[in-house]
C-alpha atoms as a PDB file:
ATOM      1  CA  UNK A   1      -3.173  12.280  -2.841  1.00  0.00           C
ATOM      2  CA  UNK A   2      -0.106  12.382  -2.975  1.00  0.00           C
ATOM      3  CA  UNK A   3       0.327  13.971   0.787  1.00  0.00           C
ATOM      4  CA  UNK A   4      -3.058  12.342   2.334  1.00  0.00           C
ATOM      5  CA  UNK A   5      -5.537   9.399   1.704  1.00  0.00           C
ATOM      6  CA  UNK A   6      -8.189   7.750   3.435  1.00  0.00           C
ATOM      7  CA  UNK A   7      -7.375   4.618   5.129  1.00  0.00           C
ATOM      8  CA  UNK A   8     -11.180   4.135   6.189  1.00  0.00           C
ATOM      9  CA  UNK A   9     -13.884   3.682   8.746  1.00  0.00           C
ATOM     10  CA  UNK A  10     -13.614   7.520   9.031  1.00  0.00           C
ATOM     11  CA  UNK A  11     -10.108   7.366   9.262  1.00  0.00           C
ATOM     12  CA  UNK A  12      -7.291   9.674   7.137  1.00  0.00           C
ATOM     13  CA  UNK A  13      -3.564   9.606   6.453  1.00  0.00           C
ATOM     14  CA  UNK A  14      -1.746  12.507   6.069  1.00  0.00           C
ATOM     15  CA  UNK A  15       2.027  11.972   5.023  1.00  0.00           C
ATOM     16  CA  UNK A  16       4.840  14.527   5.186  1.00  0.00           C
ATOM     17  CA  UNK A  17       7.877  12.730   2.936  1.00  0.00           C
ATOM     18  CA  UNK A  18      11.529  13.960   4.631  1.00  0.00           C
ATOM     19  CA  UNK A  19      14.497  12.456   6.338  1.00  0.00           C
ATOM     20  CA  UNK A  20      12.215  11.224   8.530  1.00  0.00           C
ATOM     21  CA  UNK A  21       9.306  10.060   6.897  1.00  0.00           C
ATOM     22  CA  UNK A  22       5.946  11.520   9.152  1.00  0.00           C
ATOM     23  CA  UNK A  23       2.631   9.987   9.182  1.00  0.00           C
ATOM     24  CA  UNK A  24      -0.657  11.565  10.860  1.00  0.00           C
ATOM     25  CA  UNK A  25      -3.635   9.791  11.139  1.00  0.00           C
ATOM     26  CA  UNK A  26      -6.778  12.322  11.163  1.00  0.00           C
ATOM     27  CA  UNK A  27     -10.880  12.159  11.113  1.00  0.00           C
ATOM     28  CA  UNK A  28     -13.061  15.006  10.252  1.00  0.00           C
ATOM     29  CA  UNK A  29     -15.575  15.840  13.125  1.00  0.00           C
ATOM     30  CA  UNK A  30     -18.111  18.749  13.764  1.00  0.00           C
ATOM     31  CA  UNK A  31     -16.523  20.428  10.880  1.00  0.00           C
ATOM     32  CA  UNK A  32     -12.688  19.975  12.067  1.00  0.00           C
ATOM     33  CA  UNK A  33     -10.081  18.228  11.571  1.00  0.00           C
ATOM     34  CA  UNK A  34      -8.606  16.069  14.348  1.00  0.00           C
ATOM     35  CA  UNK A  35      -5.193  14.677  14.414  1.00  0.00           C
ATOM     36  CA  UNK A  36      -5.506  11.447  16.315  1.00  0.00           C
ATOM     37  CA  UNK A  37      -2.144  10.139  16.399  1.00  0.00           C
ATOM     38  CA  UNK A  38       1.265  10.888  14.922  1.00  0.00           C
ATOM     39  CA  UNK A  39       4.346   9.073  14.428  1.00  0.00           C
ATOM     40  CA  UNK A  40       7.700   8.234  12.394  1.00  0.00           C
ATOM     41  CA  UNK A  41       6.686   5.491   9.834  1.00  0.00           C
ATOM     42  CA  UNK A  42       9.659   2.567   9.309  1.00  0.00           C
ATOM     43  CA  UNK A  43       7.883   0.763   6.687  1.00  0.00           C
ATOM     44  CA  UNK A  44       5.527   0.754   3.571  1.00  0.00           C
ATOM     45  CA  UNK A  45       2.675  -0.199   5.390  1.00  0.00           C
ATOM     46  CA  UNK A  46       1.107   1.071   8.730  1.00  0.00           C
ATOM     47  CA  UNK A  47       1.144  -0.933  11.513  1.00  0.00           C
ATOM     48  CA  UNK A  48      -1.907  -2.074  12.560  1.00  0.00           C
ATOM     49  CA  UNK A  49      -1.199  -0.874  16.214  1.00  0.00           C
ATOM     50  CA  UNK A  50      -0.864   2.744  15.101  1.00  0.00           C
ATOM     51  CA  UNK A  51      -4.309   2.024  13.445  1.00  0.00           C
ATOM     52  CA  UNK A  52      -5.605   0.899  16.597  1.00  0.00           C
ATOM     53  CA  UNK A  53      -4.150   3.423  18.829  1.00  0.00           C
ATOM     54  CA  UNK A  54      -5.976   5.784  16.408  1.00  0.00           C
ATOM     55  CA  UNK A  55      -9.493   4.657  16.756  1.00  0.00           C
ATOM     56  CA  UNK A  56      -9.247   4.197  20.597  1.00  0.00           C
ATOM     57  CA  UNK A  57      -8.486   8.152  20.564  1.00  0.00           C
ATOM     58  CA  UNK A  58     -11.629   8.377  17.759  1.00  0.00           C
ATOM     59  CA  UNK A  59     -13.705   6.812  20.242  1.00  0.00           C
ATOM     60  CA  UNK A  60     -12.661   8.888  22.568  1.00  0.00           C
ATOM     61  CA  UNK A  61     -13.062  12.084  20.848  1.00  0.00           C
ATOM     62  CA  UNK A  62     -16.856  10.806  20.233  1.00  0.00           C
ATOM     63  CA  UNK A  63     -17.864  10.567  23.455  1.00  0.00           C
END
């Protein structure tokens, strides 16, 4: 906090506050940091299909 916070199962927000307000969802894996997905967040909360398109790419990145 303030710029990033879990958001669970593994799963990280990292926020970068401008214009346009910037949202990066992240996992830590073999000692890295992964950015999963980015994109421009329109409201307080994130939508849960930016949450999903982010663990498909987790599962991915796990295989």
């Amino acid at each position: 906090m303030p710029y990033s916070k879990p958001l669970g199962k593994k799963l990280f927000e990292l926020r970068i506050v401008g214009e346009i307000h910037v949202r990066f969802i992240y996992v830590f894996h073999d000692n890295k940091a992964w950015i999963l997905h980015g994109f421009a967040k329109k409201t307080d909360k994130i939508p849960k299909k930016e949450i999903d398109y982010a663990h498909k790419q987790l599962k991915m990145l796990l295989q």
